[in-house]
C-alpha atoms as a PDB file:
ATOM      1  CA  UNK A   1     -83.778 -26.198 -33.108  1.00  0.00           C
ATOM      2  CA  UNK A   2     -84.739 -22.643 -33.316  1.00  0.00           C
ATOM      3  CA  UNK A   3     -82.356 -21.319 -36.596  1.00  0.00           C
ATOM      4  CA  UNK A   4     -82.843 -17.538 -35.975  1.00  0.00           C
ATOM      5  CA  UNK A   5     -82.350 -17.719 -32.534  1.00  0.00           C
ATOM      6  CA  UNK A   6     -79.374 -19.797 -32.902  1.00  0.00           C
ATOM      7  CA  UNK A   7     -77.800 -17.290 -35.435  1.00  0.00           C
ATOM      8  CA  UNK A   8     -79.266 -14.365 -33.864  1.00  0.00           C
ATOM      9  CA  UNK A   9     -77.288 -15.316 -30.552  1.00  0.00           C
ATOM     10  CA  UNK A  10     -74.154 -16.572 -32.797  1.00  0.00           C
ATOM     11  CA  UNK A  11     -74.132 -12.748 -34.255  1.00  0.00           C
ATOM     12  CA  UNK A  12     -74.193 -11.222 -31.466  1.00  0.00           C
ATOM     13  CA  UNK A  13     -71.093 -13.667 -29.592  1.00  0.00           C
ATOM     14  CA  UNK A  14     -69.196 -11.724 -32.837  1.00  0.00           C
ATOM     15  CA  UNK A  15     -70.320  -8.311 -31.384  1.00  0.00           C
ATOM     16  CA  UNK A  16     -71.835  -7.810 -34.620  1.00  0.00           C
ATOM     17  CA  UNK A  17     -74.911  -5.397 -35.649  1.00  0.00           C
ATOM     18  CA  UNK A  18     -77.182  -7.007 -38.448  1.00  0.00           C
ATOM     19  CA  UNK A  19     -75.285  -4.362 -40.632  1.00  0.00           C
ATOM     20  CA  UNK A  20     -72.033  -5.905 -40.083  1.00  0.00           C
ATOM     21  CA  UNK A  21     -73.598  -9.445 -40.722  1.00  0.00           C
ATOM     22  CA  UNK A  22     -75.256  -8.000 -43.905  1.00  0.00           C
ATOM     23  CA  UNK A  23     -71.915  -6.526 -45.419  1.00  0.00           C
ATOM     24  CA  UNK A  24     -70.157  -9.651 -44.552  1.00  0.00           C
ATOM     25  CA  UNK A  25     -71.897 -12.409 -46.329  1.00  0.00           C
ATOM     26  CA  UNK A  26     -73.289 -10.063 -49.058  1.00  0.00           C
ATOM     27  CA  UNK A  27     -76.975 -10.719 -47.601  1.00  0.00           C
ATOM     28  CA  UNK A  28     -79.210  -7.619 -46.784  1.00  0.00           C
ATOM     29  CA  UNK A  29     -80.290  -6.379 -43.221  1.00  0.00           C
ATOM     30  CA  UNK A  30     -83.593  -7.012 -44.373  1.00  0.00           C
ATOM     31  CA  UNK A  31     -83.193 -10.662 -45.095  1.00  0.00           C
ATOM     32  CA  UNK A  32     -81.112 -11.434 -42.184  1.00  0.00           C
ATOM     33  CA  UNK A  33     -83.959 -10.287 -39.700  1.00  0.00           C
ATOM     34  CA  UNK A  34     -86.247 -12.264 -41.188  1.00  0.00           C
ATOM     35  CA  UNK A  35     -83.856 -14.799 -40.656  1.00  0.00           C
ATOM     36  CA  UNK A  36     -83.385 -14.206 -36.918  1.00  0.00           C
ATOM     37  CA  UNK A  37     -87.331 -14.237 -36.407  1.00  0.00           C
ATOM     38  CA  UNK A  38     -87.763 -17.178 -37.761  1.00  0.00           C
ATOM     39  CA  UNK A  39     -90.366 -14.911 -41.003  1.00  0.00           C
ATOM     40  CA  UNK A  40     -88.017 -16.882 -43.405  1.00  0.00           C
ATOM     41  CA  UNK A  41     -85.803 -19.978 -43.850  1.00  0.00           C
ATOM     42  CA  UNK A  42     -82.902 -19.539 -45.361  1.00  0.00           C
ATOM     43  CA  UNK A  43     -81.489 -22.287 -48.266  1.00  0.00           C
ATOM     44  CA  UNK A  44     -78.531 -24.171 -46.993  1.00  0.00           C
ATOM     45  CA  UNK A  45     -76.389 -22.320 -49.621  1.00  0.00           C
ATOM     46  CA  UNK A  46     -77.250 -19.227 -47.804  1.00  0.00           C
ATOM     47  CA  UNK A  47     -77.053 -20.323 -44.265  1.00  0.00           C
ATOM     48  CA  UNK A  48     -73.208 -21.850 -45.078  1.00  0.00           C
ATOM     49  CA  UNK A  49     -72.875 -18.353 -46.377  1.00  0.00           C
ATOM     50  CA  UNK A  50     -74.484 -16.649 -43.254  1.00  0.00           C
ATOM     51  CA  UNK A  51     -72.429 -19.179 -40.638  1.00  0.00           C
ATOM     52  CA  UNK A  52     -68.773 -18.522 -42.822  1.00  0.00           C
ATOM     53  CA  UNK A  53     -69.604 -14.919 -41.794  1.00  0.00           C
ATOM     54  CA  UNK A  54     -69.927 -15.809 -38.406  1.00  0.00           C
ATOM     55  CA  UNK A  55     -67.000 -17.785 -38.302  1.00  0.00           C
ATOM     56  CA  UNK A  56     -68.776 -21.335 -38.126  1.00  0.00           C
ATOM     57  CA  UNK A  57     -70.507 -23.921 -40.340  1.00  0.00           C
ATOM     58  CA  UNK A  58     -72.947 -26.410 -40.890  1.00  0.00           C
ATOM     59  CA  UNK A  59     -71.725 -28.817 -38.530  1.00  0.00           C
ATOM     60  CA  UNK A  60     -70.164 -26.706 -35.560  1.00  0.00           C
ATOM     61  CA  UNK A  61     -73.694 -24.715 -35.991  1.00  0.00           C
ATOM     62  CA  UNK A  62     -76.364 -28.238 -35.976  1.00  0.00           C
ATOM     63  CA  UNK A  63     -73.698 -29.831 -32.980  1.00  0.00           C
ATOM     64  CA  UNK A  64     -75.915 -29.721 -29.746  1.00  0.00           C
ATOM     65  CA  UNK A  65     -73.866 -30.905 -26.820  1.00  0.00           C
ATOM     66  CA  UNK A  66     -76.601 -32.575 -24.504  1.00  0.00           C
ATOM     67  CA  UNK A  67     -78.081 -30.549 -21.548  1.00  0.00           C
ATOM     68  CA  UNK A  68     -75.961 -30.822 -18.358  1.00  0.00           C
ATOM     69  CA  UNK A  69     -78.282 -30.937 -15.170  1.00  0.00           C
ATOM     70  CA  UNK A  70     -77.880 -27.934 -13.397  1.00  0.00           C
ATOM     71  CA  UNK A  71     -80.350 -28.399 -10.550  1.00  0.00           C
ATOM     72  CA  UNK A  72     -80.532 -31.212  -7.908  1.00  0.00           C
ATOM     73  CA  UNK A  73     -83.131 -32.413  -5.830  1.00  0.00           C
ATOM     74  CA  UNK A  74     -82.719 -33.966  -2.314  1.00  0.00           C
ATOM     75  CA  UNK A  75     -84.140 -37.026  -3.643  1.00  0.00           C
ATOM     76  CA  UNK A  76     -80.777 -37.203  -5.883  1.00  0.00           C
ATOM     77  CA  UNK A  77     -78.793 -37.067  -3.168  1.00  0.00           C
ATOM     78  CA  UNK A  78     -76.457 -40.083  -2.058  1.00  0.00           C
ATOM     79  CA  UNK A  79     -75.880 -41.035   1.702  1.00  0.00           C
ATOM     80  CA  UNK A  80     -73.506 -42.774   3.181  1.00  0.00           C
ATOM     81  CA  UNK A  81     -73.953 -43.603   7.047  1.00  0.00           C
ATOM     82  CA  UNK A  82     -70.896 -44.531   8.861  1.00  0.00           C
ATOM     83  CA  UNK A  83     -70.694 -44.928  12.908  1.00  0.00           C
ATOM     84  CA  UNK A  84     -69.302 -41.485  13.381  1.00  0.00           C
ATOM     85  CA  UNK A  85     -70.324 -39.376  10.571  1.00  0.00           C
ATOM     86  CA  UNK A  86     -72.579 -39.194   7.540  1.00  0.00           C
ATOM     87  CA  UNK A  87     -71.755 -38.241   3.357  1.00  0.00           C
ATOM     88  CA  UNK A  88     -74.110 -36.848   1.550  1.00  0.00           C
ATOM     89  CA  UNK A  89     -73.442 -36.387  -1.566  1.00  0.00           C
ATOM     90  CA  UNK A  90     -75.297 -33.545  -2.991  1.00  0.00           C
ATOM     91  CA  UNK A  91     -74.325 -33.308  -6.715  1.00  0.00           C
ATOM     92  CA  UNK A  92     -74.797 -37.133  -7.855  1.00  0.00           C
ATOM     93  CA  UNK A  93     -71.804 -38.428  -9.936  1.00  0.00           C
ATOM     94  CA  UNK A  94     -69.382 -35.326  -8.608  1.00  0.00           C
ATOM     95  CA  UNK A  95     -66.492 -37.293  -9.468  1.00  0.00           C
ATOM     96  CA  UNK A  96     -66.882 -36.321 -13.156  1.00  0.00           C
ATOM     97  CA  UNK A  97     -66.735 -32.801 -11.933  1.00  0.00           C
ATOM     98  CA  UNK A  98     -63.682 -30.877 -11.054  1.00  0.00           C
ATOM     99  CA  UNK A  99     -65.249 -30.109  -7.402  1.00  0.00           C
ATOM    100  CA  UNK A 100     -67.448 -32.408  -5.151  1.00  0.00           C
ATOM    101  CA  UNK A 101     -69.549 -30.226  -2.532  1.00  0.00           C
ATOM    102  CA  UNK A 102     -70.990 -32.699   0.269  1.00  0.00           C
ATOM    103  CA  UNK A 103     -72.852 -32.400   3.089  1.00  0.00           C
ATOM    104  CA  UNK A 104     -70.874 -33.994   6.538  1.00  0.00           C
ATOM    105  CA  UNK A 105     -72.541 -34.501   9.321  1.00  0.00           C
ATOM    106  CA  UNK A 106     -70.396 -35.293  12.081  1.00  0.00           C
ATOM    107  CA  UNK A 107     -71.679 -37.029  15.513  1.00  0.00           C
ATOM    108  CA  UNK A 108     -70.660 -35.258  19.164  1.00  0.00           C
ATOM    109  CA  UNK A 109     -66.552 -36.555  19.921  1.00  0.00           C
ATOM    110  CA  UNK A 110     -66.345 -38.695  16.855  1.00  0.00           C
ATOM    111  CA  UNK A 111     -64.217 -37.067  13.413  1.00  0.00           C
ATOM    112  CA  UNK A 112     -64.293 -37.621   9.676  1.00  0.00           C
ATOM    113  CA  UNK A 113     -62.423 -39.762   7.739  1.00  0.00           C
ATOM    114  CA  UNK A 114     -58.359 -38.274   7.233  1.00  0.00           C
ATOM    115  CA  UNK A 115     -58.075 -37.145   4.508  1.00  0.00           C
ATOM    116  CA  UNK A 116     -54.143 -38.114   2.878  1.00  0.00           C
ATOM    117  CA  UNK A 117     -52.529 -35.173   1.489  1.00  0.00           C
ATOM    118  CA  UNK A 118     -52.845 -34.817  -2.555  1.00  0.00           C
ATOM    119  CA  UNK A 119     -53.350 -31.673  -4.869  1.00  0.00           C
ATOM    120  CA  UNK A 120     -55.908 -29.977  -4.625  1.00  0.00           C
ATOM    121  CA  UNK A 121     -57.971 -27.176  -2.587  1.00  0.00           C
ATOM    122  CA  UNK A 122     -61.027 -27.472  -0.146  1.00  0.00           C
ATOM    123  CA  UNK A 123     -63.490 -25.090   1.074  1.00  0.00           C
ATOM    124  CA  UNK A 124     -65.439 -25.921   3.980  1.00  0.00           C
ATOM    125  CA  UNK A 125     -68.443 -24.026   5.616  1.00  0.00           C
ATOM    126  CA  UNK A 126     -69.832 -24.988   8.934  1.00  0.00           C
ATOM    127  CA  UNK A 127     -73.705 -25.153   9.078  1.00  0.00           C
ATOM    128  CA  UNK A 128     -74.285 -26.033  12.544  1.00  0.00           C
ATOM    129  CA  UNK A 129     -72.258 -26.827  15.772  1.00  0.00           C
ATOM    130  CA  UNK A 130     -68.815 -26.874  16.195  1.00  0.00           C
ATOM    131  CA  UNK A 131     -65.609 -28.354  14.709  1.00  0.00           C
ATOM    132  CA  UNK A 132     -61.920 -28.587  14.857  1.00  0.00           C
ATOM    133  CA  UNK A 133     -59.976 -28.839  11.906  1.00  0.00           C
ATOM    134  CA  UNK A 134     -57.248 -30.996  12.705  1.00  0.00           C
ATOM    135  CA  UNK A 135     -54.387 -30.406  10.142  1.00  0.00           C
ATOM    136  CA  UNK A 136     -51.185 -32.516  10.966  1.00  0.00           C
ATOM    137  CA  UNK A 137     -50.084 -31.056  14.271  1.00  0.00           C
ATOM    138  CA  UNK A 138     -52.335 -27.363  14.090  1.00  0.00           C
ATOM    139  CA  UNK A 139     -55.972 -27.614  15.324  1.00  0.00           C
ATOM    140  CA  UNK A 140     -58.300 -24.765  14.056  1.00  0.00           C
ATOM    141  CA  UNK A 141     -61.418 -24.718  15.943  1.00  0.00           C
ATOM    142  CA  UNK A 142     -64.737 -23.372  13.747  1.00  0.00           C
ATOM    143  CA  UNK A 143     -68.325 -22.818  14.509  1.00  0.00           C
ATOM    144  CA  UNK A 144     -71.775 -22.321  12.799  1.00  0.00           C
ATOM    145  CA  UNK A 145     -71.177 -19.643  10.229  1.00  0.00           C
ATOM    146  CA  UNK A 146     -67.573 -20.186  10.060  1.00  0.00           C
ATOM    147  CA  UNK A 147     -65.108 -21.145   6.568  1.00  0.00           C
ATOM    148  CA  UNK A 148     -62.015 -23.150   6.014  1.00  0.00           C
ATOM    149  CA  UNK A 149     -60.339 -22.739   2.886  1.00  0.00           C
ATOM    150  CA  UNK A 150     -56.876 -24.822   2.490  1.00  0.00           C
ATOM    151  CA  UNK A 151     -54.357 -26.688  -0.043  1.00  0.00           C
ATOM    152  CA  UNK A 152     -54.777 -30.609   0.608  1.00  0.00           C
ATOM    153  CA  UNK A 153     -50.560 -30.926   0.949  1.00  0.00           C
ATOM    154  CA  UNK A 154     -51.027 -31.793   4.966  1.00  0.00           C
ATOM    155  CA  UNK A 155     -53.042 -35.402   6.190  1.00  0.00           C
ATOM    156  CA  UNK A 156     -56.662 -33.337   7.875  1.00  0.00           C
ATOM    157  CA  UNK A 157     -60.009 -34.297   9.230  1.00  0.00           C
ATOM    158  CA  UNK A 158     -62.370 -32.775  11.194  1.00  0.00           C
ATOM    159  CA  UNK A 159     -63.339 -32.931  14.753  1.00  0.00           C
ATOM    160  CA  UNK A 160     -66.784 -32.616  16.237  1.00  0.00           C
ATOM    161  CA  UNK A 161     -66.167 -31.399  20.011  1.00  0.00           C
ATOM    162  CA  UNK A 162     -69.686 -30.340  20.635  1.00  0.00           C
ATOM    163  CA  UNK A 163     -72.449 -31.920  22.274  1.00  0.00           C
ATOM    164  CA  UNK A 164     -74.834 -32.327  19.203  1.00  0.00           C
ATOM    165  CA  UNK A 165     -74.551 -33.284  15.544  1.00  0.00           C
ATOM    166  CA  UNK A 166     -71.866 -30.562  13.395  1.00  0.00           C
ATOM    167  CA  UNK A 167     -72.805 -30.318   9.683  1.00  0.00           C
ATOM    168  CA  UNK A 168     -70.298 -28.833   7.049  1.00  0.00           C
ATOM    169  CA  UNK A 169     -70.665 -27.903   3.580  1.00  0.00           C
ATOM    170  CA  UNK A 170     -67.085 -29.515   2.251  1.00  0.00           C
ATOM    171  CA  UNK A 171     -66.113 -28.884  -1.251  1.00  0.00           C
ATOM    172  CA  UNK A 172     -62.963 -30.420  -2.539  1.00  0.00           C
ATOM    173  CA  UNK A 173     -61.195 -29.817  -5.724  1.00  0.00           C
ATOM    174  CA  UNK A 174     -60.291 -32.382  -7.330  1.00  0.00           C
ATOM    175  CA  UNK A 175     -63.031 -34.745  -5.862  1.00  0.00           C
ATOM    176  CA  UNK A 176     -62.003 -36.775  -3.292  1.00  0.00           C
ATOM    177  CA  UNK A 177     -64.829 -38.224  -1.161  1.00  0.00           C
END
């Protein structure tokens, strides 16, 4: 763990110059640089000193949540093939997340799975082809370059009524696939 950084980035969260730092835990600007590039170490009495200032402590300040993955690969990615469409799912374990983005590919005349109403929102995004959105009785036809965006209180799915393979980037919130 890099101590200067962390406090240097903790300081400035306060909107705090090293002046303000200084006055507050009786430390001088001086010192407190040093600090921040890492020149000097500071004794624990003095860092629970420094952190009080800054509104923390020992423990909040040396608690490191572990690093989230932020970046997939297609590798990661999980496929499902069914008969008339395909899930991929391109976040793996998205159902810890409060949205799940997949990638639908839908074969010519066949439709997703329906989707039961619940609470929640979905964005969609057609890639390629075209697609109806079938939502109870209303149809909404969509092509490449085209958005949904809807509530899930109505039963939906999606259509393909072109010749070749649709593909839609469908995000739901909560997950749902």
């Amino acid at each position: 763990m890099d101590i200067g950084k962390k406090l240097k980035e903790l300081r400035l969260q306060n909107d705090l110059t090293l002046g303000d730092l200084a006055s507050r835990s009786e430390l001088t600007k001086g010192f407190l640089s040093q600090v921040e590039r890492n020149l000097t170490a500071p004794s624990i009495a003095t860092l629970e000193d420094i952190l009080e200032a800054l509104g923390s402590n020992l423990s909040e300040f040396f608690h490191e949540e572990p690093e989230r993955q932020i970046t997939f690969s297609a590798q990661e990615f999980f496929v499902d093939e069914q008969e008339d469409f395909q899930i991929e799912w391109v976040i793996p374990n998205a159902q810890k997340n409060k949205m799940e983005p997949i990638l639908l590919t839908i074969h010519p005349h066949k439709q997703s799975h329906e989707l039961v109403a619940y609470q929640g929102e979905e964005f969609g995004y057609v890639l390629k082809g075209n697609v109806t959105l079938v939502c109870g009785t209303k149809k909404y036809k969509l092509k490449a370059h085209e958005t949904f965006y809807m509530d899930g209180s109505r039963s939906h799915y999606l259509y393909n009524h072109g010749n070749g393979d649709a593909k839609v980037l469908w995000i739901t919130t909560p997950p749902m696939f």
